[in-house]
PDB file of N, CA and C in Angstrom:
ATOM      1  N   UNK A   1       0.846  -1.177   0.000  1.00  0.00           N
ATOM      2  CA  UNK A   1       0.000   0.000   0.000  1.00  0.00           C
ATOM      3  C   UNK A   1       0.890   1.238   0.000  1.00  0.00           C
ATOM      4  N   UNK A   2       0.399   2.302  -1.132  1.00  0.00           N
ATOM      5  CA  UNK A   2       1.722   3.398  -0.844  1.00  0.00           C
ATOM      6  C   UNK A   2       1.039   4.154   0.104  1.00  0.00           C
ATOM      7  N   UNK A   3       2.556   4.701   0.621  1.00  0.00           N
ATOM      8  CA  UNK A   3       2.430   6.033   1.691  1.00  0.00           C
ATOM      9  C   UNK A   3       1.535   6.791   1.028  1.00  0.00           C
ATOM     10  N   UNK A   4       0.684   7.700   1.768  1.00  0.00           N
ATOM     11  CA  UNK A   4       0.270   9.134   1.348  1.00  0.00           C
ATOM     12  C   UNK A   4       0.372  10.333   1.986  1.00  0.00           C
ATOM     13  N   UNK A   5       0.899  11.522   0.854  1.00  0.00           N
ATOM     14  CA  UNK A   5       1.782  12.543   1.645  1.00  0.00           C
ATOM     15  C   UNK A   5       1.180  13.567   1.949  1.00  0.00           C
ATOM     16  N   UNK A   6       0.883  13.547   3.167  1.00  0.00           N
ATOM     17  CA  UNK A   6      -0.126  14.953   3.827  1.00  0.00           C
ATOM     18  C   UNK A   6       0.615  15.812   4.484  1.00  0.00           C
ATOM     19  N   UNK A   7       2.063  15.934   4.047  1.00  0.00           N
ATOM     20  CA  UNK A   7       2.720  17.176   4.541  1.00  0.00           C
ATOM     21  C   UNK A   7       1.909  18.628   4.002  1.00  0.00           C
ATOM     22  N   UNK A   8       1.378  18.140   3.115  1.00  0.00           N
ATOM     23  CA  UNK A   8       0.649  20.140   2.627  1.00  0.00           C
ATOM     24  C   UNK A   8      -0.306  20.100   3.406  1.00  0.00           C
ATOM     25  N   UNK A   9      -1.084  19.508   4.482  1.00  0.00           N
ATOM     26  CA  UNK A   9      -2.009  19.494   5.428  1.00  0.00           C
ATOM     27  C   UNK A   9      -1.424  20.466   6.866  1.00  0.00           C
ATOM     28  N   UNK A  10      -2.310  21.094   7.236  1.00  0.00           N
ATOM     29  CA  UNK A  10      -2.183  21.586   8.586  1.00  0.00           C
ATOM     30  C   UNK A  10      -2.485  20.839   9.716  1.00  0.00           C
ATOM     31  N   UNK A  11      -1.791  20.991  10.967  1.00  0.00           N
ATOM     32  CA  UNK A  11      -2.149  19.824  11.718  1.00  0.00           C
ATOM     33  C   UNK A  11      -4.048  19.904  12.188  1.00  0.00           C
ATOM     34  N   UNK A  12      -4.557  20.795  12.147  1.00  0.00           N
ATOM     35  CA  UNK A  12      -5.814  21.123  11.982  1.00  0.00           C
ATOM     36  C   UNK A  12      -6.538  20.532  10.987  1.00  0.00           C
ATOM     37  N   UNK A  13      -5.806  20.365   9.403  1.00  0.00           N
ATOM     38  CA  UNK A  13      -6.404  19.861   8.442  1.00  0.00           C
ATOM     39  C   UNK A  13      -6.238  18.420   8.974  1.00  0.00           C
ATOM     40  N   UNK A  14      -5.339  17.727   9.074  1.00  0.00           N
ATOM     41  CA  UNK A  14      -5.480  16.336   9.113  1.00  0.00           C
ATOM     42  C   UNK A  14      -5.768  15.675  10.519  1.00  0.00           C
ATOM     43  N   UNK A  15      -6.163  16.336  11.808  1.00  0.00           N
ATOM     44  CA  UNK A  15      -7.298  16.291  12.694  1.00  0.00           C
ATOM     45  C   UNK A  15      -8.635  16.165  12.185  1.00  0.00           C
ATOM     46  N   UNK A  16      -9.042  17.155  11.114  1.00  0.00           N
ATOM     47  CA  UNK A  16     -10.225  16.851  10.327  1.00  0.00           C
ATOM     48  C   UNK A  16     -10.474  15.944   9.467  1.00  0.00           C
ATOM     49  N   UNK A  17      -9.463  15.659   8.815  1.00  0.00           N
ATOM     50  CA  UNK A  17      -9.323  14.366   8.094  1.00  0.00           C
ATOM     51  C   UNK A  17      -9.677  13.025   8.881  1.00  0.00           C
ATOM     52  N   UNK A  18      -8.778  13.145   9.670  1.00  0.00           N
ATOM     53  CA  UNK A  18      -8.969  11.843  10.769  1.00  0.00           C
ATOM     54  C   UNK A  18     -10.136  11.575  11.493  1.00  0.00           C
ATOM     55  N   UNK A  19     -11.070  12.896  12.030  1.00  0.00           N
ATOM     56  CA  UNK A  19     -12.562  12.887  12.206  1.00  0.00           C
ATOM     57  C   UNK A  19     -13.072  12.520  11.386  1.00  0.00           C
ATOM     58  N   UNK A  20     -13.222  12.916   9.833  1.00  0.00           N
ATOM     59  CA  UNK A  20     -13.822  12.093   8.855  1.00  0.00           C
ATOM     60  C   UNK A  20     -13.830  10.766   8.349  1.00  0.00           C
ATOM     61  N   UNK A  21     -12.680  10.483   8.249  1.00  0.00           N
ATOM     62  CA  UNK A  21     -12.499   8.852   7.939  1.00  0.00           C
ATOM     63  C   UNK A  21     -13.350   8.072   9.280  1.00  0.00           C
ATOM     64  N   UNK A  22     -12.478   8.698  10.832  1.00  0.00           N
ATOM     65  CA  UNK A  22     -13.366   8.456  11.685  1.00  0.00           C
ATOM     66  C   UNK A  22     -14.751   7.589  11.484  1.00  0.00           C
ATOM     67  N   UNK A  23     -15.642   9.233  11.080  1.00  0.00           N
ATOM     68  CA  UNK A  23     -17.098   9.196  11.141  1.00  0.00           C
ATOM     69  C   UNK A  23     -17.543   8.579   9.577  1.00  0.00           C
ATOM     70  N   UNK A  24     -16.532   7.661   9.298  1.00  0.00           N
ATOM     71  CA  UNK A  24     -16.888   7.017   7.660  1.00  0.00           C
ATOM     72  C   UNK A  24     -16.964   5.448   8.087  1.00  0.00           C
ATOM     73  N   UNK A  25     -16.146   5.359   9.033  1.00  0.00           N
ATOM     74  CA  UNK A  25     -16.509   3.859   9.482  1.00  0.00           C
ATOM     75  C   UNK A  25     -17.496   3.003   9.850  1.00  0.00           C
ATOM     76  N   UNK A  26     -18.540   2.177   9.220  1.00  0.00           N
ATOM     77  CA  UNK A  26     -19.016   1.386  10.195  1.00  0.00           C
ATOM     78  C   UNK A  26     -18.753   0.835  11.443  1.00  0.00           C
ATOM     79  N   UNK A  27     -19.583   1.390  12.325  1.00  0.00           N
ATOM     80  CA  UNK A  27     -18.575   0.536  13.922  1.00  0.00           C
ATOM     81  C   UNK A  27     -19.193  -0.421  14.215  1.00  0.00           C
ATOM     82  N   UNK A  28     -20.507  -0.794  13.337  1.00  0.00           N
ATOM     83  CA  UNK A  28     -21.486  -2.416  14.164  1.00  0.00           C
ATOM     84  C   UNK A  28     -20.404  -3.378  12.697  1.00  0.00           C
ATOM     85  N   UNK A  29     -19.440  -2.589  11.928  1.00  0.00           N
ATOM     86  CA  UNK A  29     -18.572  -3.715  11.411  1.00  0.00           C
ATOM     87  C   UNK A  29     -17.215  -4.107  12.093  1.00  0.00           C
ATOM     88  N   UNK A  30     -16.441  -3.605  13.248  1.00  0.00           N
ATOM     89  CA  UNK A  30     -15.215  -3.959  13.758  1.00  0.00           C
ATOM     90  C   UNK A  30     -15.647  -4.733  15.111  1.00  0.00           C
ATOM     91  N   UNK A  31     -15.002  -5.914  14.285  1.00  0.00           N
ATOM     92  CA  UNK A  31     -15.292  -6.499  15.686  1.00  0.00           C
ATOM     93  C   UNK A  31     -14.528  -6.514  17.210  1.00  0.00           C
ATOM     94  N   UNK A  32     -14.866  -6.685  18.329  1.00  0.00           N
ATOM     95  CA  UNK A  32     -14.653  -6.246  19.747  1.00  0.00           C
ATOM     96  C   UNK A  32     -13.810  -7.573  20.172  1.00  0.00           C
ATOM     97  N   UNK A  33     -12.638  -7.467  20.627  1.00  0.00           N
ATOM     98  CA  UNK A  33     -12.212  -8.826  21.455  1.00  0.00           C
ATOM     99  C   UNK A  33     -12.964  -9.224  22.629  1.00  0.00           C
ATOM    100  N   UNK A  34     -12.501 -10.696  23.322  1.00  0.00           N
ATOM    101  CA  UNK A  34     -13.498 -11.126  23.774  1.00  0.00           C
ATOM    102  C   UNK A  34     -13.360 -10.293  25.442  1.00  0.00           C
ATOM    103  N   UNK A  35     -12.045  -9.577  25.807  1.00  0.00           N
ATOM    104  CA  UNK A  35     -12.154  -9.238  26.785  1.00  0.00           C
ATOM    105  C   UNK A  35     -12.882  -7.660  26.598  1.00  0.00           C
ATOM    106  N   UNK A  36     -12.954  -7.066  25.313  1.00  0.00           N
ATOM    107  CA  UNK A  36     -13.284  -5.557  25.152  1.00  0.00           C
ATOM    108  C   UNK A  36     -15.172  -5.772  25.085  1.00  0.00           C
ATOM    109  N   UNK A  37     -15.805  -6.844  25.037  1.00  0.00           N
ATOM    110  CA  UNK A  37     -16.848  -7.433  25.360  1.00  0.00           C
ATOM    111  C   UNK A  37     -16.940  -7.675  26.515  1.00  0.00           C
ATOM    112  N   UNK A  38     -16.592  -8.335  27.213  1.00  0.00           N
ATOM    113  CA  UNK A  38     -16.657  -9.215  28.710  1.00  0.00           C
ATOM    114  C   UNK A  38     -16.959  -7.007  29.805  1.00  0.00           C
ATOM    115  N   UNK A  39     -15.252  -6.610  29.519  1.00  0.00           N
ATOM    116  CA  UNK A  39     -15.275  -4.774  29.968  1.00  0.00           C
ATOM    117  C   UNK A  39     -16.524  -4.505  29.632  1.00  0.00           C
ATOM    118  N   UNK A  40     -17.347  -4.175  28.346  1.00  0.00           N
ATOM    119  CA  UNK A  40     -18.779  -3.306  27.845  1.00  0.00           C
ATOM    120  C   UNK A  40     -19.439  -4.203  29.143  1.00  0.00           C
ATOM    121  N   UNK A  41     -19.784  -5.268  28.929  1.00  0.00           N
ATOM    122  CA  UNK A  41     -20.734  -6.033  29.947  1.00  0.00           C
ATOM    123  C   UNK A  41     -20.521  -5.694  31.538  1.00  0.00           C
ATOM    124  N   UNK A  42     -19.375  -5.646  32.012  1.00  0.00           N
ATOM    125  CA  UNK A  42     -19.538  -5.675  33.199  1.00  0.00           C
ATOM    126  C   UNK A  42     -20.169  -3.617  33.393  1.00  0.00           C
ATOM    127  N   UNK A  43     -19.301  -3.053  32.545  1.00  0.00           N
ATOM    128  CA  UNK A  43     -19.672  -1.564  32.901  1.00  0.00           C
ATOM    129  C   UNK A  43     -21.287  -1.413  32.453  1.00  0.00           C
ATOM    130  N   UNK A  44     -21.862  -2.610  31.666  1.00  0.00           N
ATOM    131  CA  UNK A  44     -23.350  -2.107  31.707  1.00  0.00           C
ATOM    132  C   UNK A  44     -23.958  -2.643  32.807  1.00  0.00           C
ATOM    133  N   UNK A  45     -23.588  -3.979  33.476  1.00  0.00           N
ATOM    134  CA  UNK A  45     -24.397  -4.206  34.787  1.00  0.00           C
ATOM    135  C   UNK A  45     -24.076  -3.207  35.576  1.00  0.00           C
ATOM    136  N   UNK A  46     -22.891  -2.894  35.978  1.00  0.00           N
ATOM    137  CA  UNK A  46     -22.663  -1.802  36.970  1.00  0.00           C
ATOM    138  C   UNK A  46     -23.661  -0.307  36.731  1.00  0.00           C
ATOM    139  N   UNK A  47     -24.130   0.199  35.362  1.00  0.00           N
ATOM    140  CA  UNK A  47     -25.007   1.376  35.342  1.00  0.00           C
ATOM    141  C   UNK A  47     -26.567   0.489  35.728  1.00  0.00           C
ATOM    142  N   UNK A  48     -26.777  -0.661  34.777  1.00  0.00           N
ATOM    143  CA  UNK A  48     -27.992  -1.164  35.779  1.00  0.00           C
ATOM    144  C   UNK A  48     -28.197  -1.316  37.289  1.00  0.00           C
ATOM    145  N   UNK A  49     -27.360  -1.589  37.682  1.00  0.00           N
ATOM    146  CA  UNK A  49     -27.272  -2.013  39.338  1.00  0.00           C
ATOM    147  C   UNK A  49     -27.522  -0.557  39.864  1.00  0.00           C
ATOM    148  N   UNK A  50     -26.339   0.615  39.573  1.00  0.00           N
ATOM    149  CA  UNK A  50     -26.317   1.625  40.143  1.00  0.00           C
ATOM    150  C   UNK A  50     -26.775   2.998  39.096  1.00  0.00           C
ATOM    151  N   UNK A  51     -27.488   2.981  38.503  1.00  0.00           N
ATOM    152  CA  UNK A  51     -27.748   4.236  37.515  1.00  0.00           C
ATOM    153  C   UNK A  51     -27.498   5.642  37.884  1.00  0.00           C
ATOM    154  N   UNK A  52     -27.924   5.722  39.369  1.00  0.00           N
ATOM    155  CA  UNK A  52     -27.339   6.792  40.081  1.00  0.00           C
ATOM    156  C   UNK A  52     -26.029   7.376  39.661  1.00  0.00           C
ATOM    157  N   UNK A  53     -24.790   6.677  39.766  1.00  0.00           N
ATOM    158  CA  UNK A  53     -23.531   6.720  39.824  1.00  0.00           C
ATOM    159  C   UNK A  53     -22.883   6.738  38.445  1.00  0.00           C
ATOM    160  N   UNK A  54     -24.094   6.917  37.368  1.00  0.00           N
ATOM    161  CA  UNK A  54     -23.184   7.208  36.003  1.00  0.00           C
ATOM    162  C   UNK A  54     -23.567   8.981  36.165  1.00  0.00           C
ATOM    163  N   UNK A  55     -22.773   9.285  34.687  1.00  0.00           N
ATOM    164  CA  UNK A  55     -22.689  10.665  34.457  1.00  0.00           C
ATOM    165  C   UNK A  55     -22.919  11.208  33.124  1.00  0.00           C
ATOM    166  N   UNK A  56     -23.848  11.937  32.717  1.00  0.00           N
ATOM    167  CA  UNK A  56     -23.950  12.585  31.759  1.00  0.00           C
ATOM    168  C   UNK A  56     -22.532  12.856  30.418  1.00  0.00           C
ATOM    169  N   UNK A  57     -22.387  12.128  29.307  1.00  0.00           N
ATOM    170  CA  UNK A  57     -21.046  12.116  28.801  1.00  0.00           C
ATOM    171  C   UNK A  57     -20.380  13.883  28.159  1.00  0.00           C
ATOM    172  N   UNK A  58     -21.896  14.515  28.051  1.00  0.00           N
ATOM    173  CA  UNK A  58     -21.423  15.636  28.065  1.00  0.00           C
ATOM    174  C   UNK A  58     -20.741  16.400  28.655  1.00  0.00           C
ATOM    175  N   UNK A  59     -21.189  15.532  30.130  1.00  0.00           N
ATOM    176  CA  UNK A  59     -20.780  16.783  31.461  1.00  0.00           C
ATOM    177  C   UNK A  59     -19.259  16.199  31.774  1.00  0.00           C
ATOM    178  N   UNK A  60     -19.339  15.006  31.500  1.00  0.00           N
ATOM    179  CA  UNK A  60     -17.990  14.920  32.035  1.00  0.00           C
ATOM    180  C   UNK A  60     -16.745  15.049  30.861  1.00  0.00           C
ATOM    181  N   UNK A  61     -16.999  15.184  29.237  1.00  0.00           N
ATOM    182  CA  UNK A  61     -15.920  15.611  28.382  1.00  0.00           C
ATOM    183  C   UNK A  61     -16.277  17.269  28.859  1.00  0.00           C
ATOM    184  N   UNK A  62     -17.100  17.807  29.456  1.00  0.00           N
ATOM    185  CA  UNK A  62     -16.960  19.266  29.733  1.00  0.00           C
ATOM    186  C   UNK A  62     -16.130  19.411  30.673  1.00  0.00           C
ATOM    187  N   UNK A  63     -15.883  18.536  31.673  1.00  0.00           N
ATOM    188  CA  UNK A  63     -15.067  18.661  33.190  1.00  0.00           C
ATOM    189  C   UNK A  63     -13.750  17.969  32.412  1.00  0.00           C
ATOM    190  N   UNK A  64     -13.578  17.228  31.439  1.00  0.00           N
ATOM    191  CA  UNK A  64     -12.358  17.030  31.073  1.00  0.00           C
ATOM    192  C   UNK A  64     -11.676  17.936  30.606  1.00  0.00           C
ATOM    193  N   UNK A  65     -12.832  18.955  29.206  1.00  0.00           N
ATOM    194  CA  UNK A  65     -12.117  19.964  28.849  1.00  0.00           C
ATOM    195  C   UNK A  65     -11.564  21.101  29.755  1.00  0.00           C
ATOM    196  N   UNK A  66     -12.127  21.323  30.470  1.00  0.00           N
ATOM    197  CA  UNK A  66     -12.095  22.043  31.968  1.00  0.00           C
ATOM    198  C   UNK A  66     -10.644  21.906  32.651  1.00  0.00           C
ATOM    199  N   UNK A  67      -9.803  20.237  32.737  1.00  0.00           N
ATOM    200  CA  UNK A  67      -8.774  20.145  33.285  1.00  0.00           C
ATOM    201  C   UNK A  67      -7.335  19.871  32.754  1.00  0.00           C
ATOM    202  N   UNK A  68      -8.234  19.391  31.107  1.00  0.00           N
ATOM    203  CA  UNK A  68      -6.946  19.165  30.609  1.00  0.00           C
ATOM    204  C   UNK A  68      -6.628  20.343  29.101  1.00  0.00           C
ATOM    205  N   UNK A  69      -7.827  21.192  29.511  1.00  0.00           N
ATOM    206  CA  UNK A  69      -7.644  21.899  28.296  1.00  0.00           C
ATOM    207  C   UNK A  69      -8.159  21.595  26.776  1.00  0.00           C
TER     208      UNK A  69
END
């Protein structure tokens, strides 16, 4: 497969690039190993058990942006 040369890209441009290809992927097509399955499962019983104790994903990439900039 050849290289492709995105030196004329800004690091801004090919952040956007990389969001796009990103958001081009099917994700119900990559499949999950059996432990990155077994992790999803246990963190969904844990929000069933305790629903209380999850967090809004907005609020907390807002408290991320908040600490790490």
């Amino acid at each position: 497969m050849p290289t492709l040369d995105f030196s004329h890209l800004s690091t801004e441009q090919r952040l956007d690039l990389i969001g796009e290809i990103w958001d081009s992927i099917d994700h119900n097509a990559v499949p999950l190993t059996a432990a990155q399955e077994a992790e999803l499962d246990r963190r969904l019983a844990m929000l069933d058990a305790n629903p209380q104790n999850g967090r809004d994903a907005f609020e907390a990439l807002a408290d991320f942006r908040r600490q790490f900039g």
